[in-house]
PDB file of N, CA and C in Angstrom:
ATOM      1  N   UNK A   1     -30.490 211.976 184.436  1.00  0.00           N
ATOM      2  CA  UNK A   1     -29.499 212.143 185.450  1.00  0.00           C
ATOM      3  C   UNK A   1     -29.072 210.754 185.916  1.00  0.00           C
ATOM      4  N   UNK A   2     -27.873 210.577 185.850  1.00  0.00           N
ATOM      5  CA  UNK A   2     -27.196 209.198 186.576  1.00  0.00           C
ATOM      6  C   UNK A   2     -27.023 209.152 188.108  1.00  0.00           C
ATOM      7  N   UNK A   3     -27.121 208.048 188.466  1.00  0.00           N
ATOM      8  CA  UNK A   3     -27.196 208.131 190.010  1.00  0.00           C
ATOM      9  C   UNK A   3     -26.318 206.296 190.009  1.00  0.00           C
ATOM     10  N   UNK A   4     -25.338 206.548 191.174  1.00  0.00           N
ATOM     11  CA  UNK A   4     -24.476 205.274 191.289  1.00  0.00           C
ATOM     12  C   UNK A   4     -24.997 204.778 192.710  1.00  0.00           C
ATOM     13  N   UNK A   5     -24.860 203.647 192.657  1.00  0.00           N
ATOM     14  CA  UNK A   5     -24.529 203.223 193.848  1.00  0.00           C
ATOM     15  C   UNK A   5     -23.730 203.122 195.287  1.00  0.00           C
ATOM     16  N   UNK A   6     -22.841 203.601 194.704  1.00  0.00           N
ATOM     17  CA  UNK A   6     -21.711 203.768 195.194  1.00  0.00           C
ATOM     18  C   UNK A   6     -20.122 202.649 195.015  1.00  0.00           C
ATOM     19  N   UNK A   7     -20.775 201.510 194.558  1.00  0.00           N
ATOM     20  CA  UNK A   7     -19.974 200.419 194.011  1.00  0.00           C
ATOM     21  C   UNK A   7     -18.430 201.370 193.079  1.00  0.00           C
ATOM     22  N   UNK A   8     -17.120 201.185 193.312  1.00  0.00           N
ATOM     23  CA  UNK A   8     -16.600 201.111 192.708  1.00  0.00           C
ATOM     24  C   UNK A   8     -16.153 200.485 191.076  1.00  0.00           C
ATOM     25  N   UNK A   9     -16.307 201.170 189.847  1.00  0.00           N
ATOM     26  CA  UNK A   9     -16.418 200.751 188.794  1.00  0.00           C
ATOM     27  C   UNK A   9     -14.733 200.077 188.451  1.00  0.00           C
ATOM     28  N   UNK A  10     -15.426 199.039 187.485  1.00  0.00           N
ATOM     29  CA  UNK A  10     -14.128 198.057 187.040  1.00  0.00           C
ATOM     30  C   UNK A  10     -13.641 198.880 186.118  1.00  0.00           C
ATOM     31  N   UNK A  11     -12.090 198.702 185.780  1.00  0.00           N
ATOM     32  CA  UNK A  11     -11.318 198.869 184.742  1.00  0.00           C
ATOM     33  C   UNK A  11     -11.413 198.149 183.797  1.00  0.00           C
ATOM     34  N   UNK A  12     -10.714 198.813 182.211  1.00  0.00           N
ATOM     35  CA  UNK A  12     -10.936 198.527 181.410  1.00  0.00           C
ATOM     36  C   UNK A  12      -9.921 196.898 181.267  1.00  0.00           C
ATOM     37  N   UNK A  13      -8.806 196.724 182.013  1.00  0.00           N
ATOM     38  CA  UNK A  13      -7.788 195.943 182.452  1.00  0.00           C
ATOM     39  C   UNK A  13      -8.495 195.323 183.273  1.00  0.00           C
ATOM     40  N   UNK A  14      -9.337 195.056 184.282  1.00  0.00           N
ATOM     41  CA  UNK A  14      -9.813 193.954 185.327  1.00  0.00           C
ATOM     42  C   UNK A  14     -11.369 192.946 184.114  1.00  0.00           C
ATOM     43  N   UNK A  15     -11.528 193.710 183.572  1.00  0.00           N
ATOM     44  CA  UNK A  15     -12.760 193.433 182.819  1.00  0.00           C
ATOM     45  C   UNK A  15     -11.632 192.480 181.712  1.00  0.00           C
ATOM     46  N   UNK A  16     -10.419 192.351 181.085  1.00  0.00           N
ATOM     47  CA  UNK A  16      -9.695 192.246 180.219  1.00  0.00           C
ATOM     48  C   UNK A  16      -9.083 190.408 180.954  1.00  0.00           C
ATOM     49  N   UNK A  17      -8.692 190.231 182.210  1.00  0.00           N
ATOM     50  CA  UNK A  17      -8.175 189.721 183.136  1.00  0.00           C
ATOM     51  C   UNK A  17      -8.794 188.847 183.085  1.00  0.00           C
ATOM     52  N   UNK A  18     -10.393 189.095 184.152  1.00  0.00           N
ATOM     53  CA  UNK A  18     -11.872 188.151 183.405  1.00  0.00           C
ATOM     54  C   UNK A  18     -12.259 187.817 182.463  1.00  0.00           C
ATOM     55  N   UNK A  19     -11.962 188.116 181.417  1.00  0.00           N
ATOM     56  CA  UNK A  19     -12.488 187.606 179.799  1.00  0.00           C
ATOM     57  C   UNK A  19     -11.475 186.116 179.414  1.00  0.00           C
ATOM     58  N   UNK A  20      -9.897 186.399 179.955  1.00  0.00           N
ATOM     59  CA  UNK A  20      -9.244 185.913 179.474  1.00  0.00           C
ATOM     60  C   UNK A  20      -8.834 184.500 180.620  1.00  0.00           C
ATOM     61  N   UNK A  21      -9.748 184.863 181.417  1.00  0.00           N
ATOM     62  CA  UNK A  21      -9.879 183.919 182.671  1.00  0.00           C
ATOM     63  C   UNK A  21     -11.055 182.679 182.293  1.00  0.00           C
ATOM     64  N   UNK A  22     -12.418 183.229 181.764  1.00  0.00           N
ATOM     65  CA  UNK A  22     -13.488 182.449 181.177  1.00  0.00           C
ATOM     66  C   UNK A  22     -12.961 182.038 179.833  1.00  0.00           C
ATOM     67  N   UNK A  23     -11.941 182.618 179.147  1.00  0.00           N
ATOM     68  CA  UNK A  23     -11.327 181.846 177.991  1.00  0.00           C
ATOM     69  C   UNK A  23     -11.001 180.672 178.445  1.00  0.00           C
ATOM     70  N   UNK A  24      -9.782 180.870 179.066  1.00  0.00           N
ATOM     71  CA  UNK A  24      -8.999 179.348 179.335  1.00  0.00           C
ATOM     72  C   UNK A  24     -10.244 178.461 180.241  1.00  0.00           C
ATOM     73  N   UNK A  25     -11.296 178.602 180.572  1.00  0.00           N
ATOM     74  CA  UNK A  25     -11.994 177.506 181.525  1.00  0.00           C
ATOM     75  C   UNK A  25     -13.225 177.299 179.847  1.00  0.00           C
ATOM     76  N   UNK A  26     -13.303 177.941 179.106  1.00  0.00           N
ATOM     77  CA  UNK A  26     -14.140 177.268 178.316  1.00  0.00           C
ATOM     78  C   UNK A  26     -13.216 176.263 177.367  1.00  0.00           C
ATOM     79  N   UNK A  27     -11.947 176.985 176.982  1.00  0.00           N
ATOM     80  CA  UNK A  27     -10.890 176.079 176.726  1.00  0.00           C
ATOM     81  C   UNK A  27     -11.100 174.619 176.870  1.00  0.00           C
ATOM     82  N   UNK A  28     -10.477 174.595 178.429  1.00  0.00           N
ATOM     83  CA  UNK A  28     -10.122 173.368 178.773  1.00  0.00           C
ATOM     84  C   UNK A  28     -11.974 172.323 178.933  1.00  0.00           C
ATOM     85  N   UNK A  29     -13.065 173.605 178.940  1.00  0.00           N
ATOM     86  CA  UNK A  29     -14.470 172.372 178.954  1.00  0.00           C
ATOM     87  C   UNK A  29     -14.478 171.712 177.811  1.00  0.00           C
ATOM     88  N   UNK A  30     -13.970 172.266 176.405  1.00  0.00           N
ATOM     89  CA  UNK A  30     -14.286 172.054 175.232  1.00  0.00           C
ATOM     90  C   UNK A  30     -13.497 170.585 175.029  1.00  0.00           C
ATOM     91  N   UNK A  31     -11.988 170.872 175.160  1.00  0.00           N
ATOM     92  CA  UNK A  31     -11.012 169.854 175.370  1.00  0.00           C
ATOM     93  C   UNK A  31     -11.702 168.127 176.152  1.00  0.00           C
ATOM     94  N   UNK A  32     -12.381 168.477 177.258  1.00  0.00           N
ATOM     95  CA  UNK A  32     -13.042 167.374 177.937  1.00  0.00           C
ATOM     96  C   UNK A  32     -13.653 166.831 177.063  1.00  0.00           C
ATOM     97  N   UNK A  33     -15.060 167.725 175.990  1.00  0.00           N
ATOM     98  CA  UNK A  33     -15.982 167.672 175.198  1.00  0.00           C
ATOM     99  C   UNK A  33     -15.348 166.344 173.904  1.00  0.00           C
ATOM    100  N   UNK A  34     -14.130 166.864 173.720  1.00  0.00           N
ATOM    101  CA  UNK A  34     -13.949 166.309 172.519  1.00  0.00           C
ATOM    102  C   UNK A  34     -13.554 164.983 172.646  1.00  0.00           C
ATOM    103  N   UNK A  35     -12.909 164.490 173.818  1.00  0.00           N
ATOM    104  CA  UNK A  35     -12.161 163.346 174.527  1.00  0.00           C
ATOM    105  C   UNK A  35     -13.244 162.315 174.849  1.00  0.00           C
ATOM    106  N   UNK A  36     -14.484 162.723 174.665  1.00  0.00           N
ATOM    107  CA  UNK A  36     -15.676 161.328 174.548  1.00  0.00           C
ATOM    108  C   UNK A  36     -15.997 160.931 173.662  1.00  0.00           C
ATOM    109  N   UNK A  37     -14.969 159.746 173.247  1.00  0.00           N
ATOM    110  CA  UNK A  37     -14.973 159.111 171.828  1.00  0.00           C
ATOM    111  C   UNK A  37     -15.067 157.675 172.741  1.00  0.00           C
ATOM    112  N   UNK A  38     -15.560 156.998 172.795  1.00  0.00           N
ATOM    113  CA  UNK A  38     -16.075 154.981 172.483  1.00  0.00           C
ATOM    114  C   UNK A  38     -14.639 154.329 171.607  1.00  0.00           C
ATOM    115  N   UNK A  39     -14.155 154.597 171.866  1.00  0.00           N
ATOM    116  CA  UNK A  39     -12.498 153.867 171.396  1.00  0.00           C
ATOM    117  C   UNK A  39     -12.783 152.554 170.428  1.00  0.00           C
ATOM    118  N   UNK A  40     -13.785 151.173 171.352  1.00  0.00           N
ATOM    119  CA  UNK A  40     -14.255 150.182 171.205  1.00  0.00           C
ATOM    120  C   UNK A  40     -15.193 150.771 169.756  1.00  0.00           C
ATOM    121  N   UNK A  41     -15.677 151.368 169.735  1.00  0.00           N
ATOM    122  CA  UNK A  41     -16.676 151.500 168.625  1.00  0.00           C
ATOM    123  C   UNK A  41     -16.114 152.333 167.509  1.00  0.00           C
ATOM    124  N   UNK A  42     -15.204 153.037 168.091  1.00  0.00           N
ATOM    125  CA  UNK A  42     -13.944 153.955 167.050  1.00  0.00           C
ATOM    126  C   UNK A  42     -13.702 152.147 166.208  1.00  0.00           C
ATOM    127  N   UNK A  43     -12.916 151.335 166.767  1.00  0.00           N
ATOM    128  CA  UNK A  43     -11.801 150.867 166.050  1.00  0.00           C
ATOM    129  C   UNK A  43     -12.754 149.803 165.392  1.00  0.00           C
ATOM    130  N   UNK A  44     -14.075 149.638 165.771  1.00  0.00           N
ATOM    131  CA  UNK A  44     -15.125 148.164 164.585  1.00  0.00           C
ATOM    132  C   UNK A  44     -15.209 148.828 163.652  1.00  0.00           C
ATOM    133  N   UNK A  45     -15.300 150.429 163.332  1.00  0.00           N
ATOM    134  CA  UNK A  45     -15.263 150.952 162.293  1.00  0.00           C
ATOM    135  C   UNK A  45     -14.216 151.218 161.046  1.00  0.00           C
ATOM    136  N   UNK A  46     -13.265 151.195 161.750  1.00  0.00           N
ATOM    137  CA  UNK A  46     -11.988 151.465 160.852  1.00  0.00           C
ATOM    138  C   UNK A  46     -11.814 150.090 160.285  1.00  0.00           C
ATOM    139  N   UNK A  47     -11.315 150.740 159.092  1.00  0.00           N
ATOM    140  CA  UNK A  47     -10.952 149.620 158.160  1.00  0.00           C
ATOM    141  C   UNK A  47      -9.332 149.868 157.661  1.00  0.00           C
ATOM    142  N   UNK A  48      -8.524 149.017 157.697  1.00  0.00           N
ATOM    143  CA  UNK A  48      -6.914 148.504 157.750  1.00  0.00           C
ATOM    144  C   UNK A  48      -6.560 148.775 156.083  1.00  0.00           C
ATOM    145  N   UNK A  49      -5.750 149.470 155.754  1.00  0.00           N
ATOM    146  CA  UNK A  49      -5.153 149.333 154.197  1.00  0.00           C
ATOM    147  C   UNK A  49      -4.706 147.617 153.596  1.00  0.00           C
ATOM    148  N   UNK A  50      -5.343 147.107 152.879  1.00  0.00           N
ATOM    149  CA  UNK A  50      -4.766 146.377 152.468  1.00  0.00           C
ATOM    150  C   UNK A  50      -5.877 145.016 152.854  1.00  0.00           C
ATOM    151  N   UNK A  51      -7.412 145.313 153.214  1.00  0.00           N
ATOM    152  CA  UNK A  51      -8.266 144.615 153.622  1.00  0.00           C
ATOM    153  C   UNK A  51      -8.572 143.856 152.295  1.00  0.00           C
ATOM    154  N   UNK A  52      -9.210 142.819 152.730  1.00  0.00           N
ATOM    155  CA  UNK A  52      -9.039 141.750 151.465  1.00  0.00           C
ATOM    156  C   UNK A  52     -10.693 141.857 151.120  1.00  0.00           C
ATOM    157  N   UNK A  53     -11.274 142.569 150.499  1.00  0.00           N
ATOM    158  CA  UNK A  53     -12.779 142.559 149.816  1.00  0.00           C
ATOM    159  C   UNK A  53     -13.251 141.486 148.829  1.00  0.00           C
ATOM    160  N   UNK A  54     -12.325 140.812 148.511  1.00  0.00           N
ATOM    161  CA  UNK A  54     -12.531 139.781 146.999  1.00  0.00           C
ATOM    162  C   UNK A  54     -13.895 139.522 147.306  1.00  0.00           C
ATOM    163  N   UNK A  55     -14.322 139.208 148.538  1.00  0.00           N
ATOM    164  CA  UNK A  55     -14.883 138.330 148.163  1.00  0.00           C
ATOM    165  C   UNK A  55     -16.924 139.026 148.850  1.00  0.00           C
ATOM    166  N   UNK A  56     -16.460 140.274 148.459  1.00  0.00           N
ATOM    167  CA  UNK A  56     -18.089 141.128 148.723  1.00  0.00           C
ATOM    168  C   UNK A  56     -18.257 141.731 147.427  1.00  0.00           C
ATOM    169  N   UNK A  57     -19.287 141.936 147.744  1.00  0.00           N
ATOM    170  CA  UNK A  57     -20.154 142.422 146.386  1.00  0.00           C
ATOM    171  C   UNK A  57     -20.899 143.776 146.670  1.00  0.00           C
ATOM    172  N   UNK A  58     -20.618 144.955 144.973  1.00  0.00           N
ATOM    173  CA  UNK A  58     -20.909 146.097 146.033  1.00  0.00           C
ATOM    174  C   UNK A  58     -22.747 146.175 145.730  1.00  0.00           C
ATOM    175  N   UNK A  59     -22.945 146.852 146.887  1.00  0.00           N
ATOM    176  CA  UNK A  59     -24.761 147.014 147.064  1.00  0.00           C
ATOM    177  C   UNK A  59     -25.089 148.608 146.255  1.00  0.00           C
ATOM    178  N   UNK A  60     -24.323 148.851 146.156  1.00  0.00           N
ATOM    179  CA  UNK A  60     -25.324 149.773 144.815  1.00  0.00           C
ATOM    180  C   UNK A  60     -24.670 149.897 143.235  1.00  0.00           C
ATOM    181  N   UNK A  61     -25.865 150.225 142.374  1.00  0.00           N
ATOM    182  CA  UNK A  61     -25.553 150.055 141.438  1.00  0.00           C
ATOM    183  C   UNK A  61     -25.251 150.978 140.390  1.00  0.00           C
ATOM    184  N   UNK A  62     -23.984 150.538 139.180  1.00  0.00           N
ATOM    185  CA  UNK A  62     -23.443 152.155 138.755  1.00  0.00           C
ATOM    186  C   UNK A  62     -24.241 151.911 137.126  1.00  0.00           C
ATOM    187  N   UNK A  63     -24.819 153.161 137.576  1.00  0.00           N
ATOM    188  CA  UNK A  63     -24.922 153.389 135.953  1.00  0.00           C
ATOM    189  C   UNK A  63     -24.218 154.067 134.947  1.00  0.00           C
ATOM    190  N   UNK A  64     -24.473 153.602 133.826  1.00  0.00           N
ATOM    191  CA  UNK A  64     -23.525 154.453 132.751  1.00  0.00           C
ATOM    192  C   UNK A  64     -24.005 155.996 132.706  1.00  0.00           C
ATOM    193  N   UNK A  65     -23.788 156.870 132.237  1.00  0.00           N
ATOM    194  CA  UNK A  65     -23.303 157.864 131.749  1.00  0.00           C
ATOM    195  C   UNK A  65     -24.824 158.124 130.900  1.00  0.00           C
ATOM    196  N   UNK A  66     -26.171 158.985 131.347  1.00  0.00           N
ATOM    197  CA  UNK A  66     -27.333 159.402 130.054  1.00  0.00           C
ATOM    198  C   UNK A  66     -27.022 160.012 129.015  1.00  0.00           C
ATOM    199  N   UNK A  67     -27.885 160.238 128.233  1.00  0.00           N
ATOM    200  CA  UNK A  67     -27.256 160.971 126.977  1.00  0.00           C
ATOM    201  C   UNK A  67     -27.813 162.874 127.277  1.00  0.00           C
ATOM    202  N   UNK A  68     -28.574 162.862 128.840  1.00  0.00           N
ATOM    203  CA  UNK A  68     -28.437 164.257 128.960  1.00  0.00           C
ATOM    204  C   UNK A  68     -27.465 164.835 130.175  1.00  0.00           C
ATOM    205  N   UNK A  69     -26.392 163.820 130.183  1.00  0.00           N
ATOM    206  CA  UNK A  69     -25.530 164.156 131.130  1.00  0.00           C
ATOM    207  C   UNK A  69     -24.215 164.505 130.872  1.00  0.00           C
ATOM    208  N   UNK A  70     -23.269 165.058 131.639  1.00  0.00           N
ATOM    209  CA  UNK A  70     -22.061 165.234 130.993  1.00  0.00           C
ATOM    210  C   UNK A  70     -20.959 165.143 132.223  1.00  0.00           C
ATOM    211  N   UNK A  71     -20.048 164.587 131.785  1.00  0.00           N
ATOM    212  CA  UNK A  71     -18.584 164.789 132.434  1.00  0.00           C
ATOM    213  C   UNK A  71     -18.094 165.776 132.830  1.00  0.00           C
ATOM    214  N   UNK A  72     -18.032 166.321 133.806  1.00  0.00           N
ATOM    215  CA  UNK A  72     -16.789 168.165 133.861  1.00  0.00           C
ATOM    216  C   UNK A  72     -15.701 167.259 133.770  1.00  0.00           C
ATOM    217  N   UNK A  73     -14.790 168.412 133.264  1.00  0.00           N
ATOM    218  CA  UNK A  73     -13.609 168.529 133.007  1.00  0.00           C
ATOM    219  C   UNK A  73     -12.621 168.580 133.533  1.00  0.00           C
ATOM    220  N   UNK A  74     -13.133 169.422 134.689  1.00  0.00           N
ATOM    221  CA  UNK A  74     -12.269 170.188 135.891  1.00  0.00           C
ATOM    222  C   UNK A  74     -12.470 169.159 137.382  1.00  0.00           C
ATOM    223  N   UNK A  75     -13.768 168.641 137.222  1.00  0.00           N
ATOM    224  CA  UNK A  75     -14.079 168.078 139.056  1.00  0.00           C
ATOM    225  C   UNK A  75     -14.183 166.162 138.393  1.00  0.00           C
ATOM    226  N   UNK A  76     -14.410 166.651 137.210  1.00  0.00           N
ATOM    227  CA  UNK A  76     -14.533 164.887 137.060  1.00  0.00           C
ATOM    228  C   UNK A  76     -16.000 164.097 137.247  1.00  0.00           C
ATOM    229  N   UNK A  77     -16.661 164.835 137.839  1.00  0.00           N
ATOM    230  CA  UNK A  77     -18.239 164.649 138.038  1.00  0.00           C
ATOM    231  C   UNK A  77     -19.129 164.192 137.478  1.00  0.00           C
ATOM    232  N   UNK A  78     -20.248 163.174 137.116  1.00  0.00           N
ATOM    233  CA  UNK A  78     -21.335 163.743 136.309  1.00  0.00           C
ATOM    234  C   UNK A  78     -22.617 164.695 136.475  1.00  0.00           C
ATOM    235  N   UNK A  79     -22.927 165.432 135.732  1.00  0.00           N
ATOM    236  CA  UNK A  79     -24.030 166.330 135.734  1.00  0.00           C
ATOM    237  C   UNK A  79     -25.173 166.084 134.619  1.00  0.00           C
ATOM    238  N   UNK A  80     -25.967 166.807 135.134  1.00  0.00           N
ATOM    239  CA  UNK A  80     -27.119 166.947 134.093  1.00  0.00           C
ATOM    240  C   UNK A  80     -27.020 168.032 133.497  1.00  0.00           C
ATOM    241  N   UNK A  81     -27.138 168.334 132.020  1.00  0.00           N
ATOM    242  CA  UNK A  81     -27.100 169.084 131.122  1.00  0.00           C
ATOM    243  C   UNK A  81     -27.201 170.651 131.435  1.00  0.00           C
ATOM    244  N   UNK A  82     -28.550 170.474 132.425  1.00  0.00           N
ATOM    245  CA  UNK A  82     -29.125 171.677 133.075  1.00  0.00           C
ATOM    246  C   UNK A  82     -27.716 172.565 133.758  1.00  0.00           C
ATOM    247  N   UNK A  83     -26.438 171.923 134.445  1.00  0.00           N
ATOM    248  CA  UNK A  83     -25.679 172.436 135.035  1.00  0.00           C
ATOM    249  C   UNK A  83     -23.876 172.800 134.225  1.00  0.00           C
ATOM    250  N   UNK A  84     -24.470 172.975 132.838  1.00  0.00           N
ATOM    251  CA  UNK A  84     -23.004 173.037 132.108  1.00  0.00           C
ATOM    252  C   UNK A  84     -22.950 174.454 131.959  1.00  0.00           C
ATOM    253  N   UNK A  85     -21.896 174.760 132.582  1.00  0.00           N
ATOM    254  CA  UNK A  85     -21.674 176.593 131.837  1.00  0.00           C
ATOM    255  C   UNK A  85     -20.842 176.408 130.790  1.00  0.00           C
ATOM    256  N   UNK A  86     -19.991 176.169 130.127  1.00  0.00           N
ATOM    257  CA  UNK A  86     -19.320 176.346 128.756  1.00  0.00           C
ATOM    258  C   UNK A  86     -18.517 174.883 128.647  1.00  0.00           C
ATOM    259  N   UNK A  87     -18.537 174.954 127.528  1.00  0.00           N
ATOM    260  CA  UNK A  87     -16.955 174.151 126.966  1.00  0.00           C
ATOM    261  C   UNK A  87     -16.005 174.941 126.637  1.00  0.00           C
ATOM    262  N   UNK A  88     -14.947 174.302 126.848  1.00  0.00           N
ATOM    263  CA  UNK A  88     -14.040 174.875 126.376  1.00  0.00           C
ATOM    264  C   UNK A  88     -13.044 173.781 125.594  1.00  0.00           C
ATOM    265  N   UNK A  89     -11.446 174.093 125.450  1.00  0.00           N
ATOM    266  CA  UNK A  89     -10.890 172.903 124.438  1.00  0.00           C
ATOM    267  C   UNK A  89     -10.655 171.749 125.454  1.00  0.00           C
ATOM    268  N   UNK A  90     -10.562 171.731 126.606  1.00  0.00           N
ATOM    269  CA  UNK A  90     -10.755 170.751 127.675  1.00  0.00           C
ATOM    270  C   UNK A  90     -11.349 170.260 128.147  1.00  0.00           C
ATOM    271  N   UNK A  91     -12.809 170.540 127.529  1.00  0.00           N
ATOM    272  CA  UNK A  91     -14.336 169.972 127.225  1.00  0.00           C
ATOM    273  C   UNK A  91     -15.372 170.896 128.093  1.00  0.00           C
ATOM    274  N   UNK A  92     -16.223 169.805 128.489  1.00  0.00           N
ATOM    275  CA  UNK A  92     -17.743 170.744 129.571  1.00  0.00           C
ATOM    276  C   UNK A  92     -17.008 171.244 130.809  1.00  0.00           C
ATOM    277  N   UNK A  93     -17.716 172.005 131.424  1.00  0.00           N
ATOM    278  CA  UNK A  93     -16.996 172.793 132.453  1.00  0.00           C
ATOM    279  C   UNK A  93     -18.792 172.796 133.142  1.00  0.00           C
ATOM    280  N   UNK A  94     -18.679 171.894 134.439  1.00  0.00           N
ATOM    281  CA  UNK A  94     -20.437 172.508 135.449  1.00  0.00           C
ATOM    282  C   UNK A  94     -19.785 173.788 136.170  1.00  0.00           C
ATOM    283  N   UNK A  95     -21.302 174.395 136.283  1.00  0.00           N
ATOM    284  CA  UNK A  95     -21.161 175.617 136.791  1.00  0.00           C
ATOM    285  C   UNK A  95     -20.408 176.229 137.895  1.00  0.00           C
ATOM    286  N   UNK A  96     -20.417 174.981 138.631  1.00  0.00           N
ATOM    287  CA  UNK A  96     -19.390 174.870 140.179  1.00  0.00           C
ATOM    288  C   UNK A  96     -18.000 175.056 140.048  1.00  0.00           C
ATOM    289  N   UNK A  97     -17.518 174.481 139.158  1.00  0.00           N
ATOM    290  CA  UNK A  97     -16.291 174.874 138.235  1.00  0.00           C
ATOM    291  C   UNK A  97     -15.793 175.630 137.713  1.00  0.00           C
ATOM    292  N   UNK A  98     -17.329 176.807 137.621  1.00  0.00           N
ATOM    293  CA  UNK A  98     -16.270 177.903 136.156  1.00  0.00           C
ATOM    294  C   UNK A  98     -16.205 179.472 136.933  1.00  0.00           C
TER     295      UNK A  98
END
């Protein structure tokens, strides 16, 4: 058996009103959220098109190509053998690919 309080119950429209009321205030918290960026520490990072590198050297090192590895076709990648699903006339194809 139900028993009320006597409290008048909300509508399906006042409950609708409130939802869309805590929307726009999580909205605009999120908006604040995103606006704490370090500007100063944004821009030591960025690097300018057209930066002149001549004269660095890169810190890791490339190796060639094993003889149990392969090129895809499709992503350009290298893989290990373990991850080729087919060739085709456009060569190896990794599994991520096919």
């Amino acid at each position: 058996m139900a028993t009320g309080d006597g409290t008048p119950r909300k509508t399906d429209e006042e409950f609708a009103e409130e939802s869309i009321e805590e929307l726009k205030v999580r909205r605009a918290e999120k908006s604040y959220a995103m606006l704490d960026v370090d500007e100063a520490e944004l821009a030591e990072t960025l690097e300018l098109p057209g930066a002149d590198f001549s004269d660095e050297r890169p810190t890791v090192e490339a190796l060639p190509r094993q003889a149990d590895e392969f090129t895809c076709s499709k992503c350009f990648l290298v893989h290990h053998r373990s991850q080729l699903d087919h060739e085709d006339a456009g060569g190896a194809v990794c599994t991520e690919c096919s």
